[in-house]
PDB file of N, CA and C in Angstrom:
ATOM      1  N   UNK A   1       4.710   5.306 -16.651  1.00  0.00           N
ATOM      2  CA  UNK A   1       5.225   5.844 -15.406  1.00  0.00           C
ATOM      3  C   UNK A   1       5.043   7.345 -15.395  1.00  0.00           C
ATOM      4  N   UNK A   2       4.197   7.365 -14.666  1.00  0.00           N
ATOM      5  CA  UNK A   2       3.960   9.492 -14.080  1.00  0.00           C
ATOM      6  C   UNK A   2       4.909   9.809 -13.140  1.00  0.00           C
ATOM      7  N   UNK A   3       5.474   9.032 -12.805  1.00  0.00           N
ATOM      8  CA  UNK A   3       6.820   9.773 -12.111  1.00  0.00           C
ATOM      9  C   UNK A   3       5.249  10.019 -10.316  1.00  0.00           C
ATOM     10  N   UNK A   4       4.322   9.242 -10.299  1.00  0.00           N
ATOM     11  CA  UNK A   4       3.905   9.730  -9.458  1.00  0.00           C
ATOM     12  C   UNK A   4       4.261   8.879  -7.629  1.00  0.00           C
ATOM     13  N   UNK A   5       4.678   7.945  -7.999  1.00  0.00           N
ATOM     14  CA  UNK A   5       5.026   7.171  -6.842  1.00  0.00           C
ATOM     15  C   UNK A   5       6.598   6.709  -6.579  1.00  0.00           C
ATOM     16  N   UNK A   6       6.898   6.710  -5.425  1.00  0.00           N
ATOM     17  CA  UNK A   6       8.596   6.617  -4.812  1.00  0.00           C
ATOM     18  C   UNK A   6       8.950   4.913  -5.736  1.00  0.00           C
ATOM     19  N   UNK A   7      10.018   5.654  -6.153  1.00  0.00           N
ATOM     20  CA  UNK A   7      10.597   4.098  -6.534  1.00  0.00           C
ATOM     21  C   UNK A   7      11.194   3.716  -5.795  1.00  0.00           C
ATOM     22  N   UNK A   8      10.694   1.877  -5.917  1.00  0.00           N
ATOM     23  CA  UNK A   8      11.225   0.527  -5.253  1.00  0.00           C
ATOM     24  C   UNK A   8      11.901  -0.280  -6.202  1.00  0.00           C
ATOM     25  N   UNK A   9      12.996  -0.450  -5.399  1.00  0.00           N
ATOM     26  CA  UNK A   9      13.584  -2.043  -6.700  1.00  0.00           C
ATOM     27  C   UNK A   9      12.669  -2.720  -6.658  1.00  0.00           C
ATOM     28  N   UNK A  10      12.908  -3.348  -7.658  1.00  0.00           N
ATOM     29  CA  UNK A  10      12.132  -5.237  -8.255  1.00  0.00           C
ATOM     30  C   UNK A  10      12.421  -5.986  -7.121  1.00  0.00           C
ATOM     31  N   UNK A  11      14.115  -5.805  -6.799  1.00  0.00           N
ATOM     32  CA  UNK A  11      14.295  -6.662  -5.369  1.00  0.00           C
ATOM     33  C   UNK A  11      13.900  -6.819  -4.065  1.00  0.00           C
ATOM     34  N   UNK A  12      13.673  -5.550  -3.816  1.00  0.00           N
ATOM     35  CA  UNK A  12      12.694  -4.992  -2.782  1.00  0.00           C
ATOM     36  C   UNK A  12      11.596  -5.233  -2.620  1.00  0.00           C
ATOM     37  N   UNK A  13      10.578  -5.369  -3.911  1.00  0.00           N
ATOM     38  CA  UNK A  13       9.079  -6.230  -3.697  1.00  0.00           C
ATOM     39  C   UNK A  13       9.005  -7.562  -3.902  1.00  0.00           C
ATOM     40  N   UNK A  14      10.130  -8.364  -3.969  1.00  0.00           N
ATOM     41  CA  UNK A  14      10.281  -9.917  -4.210  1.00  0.00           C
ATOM     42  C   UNK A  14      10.275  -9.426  -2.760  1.00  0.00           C
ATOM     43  N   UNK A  15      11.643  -9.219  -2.206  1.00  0.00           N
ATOM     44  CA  UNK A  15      11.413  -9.553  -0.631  1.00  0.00           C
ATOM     45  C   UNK A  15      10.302  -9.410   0.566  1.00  0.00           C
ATOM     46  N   UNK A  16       9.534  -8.212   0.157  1.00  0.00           N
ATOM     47  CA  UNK A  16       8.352  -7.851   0.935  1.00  0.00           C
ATOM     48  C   UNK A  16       7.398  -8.590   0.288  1.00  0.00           C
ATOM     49  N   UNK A  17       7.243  -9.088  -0.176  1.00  0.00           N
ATOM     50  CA  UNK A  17       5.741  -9.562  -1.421  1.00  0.00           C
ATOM     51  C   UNK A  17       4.912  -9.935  -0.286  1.00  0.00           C
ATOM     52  N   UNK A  18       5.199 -10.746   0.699  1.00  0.00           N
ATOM     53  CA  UNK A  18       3.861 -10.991   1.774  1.00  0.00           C
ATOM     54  C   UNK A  18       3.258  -9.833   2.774  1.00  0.00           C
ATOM     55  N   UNK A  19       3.723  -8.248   2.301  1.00  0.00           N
ATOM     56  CA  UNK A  19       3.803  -7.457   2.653  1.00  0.00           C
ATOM     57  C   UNK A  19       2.265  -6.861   1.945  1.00  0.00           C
ATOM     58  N   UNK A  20       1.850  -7.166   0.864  1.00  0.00           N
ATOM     59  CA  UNK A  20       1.063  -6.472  -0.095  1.00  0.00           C
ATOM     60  C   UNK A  20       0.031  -6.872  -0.006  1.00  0.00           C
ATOM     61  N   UNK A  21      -0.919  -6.496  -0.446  1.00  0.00           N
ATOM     62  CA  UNK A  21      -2.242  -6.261  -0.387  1.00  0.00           C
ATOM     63  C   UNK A  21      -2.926  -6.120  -1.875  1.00  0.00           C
ATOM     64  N   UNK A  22      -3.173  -7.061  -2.677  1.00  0.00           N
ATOM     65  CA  UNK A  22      -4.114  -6.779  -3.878  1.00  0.00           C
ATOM     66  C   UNK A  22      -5.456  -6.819  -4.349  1.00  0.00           C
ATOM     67  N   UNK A  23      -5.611  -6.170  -5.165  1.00  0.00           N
ATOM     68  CA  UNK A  23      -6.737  -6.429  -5.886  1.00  0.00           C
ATOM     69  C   UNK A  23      -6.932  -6.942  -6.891  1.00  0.00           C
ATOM     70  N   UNK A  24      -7.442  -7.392  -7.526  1.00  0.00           N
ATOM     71  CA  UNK A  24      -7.537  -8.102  -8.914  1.00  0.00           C
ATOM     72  C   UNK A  24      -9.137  -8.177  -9.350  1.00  0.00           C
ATOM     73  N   UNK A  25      -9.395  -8.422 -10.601  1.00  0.00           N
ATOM     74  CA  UNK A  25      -9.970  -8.760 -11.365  1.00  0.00           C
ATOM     75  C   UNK A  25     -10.018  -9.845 -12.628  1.00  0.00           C
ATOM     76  N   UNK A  26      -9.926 -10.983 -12.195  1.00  0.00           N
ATOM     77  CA  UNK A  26      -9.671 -11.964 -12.890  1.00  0.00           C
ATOM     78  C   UNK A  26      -8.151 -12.338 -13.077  1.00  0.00           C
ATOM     79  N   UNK A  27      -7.043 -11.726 -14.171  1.00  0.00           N
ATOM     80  CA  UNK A  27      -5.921 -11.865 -13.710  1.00  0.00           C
ATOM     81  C   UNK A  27      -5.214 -10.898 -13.477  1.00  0.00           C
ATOM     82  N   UNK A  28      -6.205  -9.682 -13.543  1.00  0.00           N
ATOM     83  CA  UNK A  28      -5.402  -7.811 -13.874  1.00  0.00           C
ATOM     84  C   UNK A  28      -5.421  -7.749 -12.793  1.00  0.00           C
ATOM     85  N   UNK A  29      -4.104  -6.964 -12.300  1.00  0.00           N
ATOM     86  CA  UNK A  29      -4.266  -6.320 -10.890  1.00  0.00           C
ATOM     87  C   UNK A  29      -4.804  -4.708 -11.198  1.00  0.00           C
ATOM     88  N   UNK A  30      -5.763  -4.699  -9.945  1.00  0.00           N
ATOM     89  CA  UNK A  30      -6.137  -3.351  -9.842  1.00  0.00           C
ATOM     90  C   UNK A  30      -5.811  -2.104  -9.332  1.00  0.00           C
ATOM     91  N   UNK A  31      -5.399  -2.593  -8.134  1.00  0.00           N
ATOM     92  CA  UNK A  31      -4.329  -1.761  -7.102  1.00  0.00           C
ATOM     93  C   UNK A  31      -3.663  -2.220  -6.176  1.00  0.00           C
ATOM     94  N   UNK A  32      -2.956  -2.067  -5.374  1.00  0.00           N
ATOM     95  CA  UNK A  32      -2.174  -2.824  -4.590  1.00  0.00           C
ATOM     96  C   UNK A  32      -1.727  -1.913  -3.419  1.00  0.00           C
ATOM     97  N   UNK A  33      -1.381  -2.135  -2.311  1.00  0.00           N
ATOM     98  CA  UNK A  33      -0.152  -1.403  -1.112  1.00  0.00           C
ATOM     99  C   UNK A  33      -0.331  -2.443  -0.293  1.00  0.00           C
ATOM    100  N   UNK A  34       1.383  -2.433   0.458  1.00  0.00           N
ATOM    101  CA  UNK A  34       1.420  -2.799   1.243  1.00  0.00           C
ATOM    102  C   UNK A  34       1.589  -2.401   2.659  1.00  0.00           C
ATOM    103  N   UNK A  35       1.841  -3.344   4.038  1.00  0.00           N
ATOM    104  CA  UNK A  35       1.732  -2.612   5.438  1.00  0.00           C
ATOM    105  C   UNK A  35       3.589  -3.123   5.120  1.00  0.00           C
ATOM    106  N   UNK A  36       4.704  -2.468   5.869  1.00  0.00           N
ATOM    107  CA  UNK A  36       5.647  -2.721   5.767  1.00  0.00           C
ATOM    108  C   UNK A  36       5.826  -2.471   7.250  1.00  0.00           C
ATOM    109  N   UNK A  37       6.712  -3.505   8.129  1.00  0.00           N
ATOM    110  CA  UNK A  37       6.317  -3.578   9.403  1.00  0.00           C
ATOM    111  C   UNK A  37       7.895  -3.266   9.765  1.00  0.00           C
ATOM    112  N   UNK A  38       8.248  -2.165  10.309  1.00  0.00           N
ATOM    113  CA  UNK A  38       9.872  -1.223  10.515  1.00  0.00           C
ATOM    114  C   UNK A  38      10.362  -1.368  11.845  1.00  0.00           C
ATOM    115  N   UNK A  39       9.529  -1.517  12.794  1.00  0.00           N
ATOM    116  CA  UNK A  39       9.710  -1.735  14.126  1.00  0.00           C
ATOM    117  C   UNK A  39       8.459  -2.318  14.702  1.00  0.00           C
ATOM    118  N   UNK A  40       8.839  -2.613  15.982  1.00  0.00           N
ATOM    119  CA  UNK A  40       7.565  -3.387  17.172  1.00  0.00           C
ATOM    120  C   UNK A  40       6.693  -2.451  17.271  1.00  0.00           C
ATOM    121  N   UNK A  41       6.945  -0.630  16.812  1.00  0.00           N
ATOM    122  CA  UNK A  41       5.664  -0.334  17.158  1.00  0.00           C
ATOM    123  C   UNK A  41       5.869   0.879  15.954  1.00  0.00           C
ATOM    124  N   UNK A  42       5.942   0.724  14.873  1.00  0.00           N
ATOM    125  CA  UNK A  42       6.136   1.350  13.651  1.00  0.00           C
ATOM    126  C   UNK A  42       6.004   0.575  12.314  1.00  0.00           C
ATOM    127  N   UNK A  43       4.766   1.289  11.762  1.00  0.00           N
ATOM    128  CA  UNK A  43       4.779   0.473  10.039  1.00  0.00           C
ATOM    129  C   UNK A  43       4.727   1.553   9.436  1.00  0.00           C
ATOM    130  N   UNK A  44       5.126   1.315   7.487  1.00  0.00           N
ATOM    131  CA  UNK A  44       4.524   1.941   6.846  1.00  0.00           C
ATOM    132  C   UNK A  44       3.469   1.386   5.768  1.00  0.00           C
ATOM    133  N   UNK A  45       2.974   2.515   5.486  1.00  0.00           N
ATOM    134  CA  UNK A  45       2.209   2.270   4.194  1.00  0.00           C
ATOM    135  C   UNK A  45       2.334   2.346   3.286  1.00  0.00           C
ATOM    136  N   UNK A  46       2.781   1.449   2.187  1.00  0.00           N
ATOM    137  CA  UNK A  46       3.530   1.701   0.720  1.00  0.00           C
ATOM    138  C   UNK A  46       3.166   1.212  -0.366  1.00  0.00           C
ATOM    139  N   UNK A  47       3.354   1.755  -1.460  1.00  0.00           N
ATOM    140  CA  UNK A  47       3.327   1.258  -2.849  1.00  0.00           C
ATOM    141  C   UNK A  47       1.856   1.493  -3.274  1.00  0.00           C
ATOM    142  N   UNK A  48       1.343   1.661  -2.490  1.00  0.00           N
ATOM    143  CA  UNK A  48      -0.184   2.233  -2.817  1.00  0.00           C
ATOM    144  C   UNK A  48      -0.656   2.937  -3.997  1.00  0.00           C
ATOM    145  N   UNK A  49      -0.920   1.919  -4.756  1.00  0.00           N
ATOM    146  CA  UNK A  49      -1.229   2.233  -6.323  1.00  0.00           C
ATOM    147  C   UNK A  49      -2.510   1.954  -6.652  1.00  0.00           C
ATOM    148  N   UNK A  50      -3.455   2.270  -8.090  1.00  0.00           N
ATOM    149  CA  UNK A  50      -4.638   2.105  -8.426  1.00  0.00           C
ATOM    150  C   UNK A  50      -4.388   2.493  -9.485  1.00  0.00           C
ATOM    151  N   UNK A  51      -5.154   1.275 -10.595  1.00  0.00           N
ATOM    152  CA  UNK A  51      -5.328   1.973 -11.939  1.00  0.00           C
ATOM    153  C   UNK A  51      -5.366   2.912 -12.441  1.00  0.00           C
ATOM    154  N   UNK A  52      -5.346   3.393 -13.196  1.00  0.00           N
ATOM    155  CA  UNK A  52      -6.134   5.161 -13.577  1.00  0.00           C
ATOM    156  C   UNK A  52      -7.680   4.545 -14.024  1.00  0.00           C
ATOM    157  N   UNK A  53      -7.914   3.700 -14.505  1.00  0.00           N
ATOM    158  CA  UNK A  53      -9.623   3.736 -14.833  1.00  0.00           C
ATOM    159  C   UNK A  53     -10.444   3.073 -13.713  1.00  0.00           C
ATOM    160  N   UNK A  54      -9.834   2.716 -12.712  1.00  0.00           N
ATOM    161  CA  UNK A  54      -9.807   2.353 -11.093  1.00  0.00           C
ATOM    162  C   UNK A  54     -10.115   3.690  -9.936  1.00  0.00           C
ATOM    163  N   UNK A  55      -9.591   4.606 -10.117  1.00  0.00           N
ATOM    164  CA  UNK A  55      -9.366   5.256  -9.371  1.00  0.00           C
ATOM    165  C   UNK A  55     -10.893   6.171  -8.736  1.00  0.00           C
ATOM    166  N   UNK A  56     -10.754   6.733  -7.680  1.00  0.00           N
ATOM    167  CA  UNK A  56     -12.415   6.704  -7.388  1.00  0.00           C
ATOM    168  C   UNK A  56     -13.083   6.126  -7.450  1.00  0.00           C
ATOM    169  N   UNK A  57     -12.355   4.975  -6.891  1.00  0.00           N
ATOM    170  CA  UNK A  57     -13.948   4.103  -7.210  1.00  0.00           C
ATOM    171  C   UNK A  57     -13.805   3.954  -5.517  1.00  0.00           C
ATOM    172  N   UNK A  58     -12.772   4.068  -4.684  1.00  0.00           N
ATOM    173  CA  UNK A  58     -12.823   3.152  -3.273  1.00  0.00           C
ATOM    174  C   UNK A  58     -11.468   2.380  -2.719  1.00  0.00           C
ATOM    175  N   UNK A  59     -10.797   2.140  -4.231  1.00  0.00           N
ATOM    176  CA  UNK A  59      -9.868   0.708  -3.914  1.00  0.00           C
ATOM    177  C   UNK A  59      -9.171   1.225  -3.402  1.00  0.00           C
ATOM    178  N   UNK A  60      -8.516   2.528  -2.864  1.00  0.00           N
ATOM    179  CA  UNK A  60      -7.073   2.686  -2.355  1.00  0.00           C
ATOM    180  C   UNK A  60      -7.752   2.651  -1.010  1.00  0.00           C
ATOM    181  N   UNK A  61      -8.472   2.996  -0.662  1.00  0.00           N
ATOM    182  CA  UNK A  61      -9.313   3.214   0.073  1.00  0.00           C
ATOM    183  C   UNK A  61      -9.524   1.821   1.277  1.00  0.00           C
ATOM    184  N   UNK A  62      -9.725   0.990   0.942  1.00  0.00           N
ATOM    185  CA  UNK A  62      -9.719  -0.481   0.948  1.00  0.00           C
ATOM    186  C   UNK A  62      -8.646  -0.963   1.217  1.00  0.00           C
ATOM    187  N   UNK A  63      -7.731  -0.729   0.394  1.00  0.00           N
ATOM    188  CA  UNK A  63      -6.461  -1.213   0.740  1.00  0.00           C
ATOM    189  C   UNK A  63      -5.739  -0.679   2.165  1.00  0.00           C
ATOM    190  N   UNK A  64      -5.939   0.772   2.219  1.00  0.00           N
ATOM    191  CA  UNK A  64      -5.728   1.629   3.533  1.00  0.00           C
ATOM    192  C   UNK A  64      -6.050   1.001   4.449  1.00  0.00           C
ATOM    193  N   UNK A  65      -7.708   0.876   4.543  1.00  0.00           N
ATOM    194  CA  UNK A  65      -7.967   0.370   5.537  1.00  0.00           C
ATOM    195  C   UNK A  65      -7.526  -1.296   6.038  1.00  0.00           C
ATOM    196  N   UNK A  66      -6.899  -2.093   5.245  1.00  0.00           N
ATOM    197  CA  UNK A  66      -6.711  -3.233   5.053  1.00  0.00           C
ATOM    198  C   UNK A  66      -5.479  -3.191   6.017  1.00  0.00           C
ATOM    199  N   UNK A  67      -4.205  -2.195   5.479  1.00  0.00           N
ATOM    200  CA  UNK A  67      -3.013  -1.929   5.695  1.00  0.00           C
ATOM    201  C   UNK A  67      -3.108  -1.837   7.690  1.00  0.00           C
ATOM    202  N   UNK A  68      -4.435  -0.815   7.985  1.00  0.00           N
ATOM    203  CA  UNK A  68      -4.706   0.101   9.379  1.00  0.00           C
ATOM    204  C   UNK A  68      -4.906  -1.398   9.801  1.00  0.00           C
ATOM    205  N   UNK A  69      -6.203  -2.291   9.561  1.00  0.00           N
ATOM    206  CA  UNK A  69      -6.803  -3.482  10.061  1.00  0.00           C
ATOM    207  C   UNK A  69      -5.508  -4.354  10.962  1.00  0.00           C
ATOM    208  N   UNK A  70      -4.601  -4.210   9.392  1.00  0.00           N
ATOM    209  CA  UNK A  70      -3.729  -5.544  10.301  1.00  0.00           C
ATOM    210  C   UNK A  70      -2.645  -4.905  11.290  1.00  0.00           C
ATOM    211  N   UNK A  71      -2.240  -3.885  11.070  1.00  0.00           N
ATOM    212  CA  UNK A  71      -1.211  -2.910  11.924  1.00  0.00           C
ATOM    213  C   UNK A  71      -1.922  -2.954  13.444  1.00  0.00           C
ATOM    214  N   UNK A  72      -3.275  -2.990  13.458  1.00  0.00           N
ATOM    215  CA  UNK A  72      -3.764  -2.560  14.986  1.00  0.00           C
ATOM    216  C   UNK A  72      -4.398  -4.081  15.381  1.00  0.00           C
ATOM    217  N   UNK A  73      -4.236  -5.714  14.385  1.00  0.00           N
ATOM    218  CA  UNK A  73      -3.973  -6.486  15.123  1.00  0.00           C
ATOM    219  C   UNK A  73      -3.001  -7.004  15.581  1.00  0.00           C
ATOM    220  N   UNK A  74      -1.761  -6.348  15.099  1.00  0.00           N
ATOM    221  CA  UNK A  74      -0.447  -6.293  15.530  1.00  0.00           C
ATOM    222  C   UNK A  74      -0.337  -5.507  16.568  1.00  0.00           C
ATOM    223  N   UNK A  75      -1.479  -4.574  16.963  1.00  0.00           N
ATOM    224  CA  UNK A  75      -0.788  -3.911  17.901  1.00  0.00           C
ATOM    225  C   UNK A  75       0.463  -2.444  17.447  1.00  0.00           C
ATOM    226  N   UNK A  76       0.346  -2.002  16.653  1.00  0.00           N
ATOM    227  CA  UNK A  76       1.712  -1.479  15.819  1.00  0.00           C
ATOM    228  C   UNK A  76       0.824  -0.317  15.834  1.00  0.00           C
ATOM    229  N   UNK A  77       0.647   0.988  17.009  1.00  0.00           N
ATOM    230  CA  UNK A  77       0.303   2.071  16.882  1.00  0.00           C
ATOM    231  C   UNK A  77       0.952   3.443  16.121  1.00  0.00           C
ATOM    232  N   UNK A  78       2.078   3.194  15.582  1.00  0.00           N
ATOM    233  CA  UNK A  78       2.279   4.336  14.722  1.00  0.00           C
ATOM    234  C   UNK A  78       2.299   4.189  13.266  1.00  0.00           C
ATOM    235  N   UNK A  79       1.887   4.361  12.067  1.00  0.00           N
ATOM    236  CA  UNK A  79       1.925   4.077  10.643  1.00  0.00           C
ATOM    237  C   UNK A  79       2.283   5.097   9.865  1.00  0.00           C
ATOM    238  N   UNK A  80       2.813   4.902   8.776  1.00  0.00           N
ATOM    239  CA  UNK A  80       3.367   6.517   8.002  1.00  0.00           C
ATOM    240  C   UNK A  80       3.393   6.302   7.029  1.00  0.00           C
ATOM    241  N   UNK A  81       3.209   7.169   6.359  1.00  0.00           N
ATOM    242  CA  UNK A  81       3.306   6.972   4.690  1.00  0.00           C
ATOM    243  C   UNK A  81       4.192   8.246   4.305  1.00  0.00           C
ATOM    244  N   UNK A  82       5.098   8.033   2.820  1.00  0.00           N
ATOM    245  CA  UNK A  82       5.817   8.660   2.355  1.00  0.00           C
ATOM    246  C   UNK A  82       5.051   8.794   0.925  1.00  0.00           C
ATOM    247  N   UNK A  83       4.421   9.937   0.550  1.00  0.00           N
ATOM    248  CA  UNK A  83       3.783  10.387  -0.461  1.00  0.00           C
ATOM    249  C   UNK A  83       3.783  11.091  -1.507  1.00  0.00           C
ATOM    250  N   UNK A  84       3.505  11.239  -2.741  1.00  0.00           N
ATOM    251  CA  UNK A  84       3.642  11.882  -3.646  1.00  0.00           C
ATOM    252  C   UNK A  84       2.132  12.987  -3.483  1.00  0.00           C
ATOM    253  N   UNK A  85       1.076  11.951  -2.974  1.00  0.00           N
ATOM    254  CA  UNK A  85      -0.148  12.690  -2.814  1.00  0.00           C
ATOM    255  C   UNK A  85      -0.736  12.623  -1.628  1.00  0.00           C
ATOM    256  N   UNK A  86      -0.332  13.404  -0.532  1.00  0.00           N
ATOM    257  CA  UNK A  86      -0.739  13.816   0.754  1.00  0.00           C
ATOM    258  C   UNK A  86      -2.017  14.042   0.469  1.00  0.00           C
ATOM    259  N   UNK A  87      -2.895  14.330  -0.300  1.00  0.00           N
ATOM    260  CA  UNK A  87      -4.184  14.903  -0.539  1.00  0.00           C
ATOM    261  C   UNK A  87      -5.302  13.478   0.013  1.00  0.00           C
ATOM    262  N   UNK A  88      -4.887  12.315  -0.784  1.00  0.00           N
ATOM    263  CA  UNK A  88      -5.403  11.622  -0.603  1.00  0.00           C
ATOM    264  C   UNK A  88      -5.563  10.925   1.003  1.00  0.00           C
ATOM    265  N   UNK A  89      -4.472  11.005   1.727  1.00  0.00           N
ATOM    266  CA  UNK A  89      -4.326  10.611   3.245  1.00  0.00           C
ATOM    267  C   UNK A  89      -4.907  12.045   4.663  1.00  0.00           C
TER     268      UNK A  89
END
């Protein structure tokens, strides 16, 4: 733990789990975020993680866009993220 991402309870991602978005490689996960849907016309974007020997390669990247994909077939024009690394968004 780098202390680099907002902590979530354990309980909190049992309840959202159909919320997430993964990657994998056989049985390793690679990175993950989910769209977290707050209102009829408000989501966020969360938990958005990537390996460290992952990273640059694309996958958060992917996942983003995964997160945007389903938010705007919902219809759900505002999205937000709460960040440790604004750099990346």
């Amino acid at each position: 733990d780098k202390g680099e991402m907002l902590a979530r309870p354990l309980s909190e991602i049992y309840e959202n789990i159909r919320d997430y978005f993964v990657i994998r490689q056989s049985q390793r996960v690679l990175a993950c975020g989910a769209l977290h849907i707050s209102w009829v016309d408000l989501a966020e974007i969360k938990s958005l993680a990537v390996t460290e020997d992952w990273q640059s390669q694309g996958l958060g990247d992917l996942l983003v866009a995964a997160c945007l994909k389903e938010a705007r077939e919902l219809s759900i024009p505002t999205i937000f993220c709460l960040t440790y690394k604004p750099t990346f968004f």
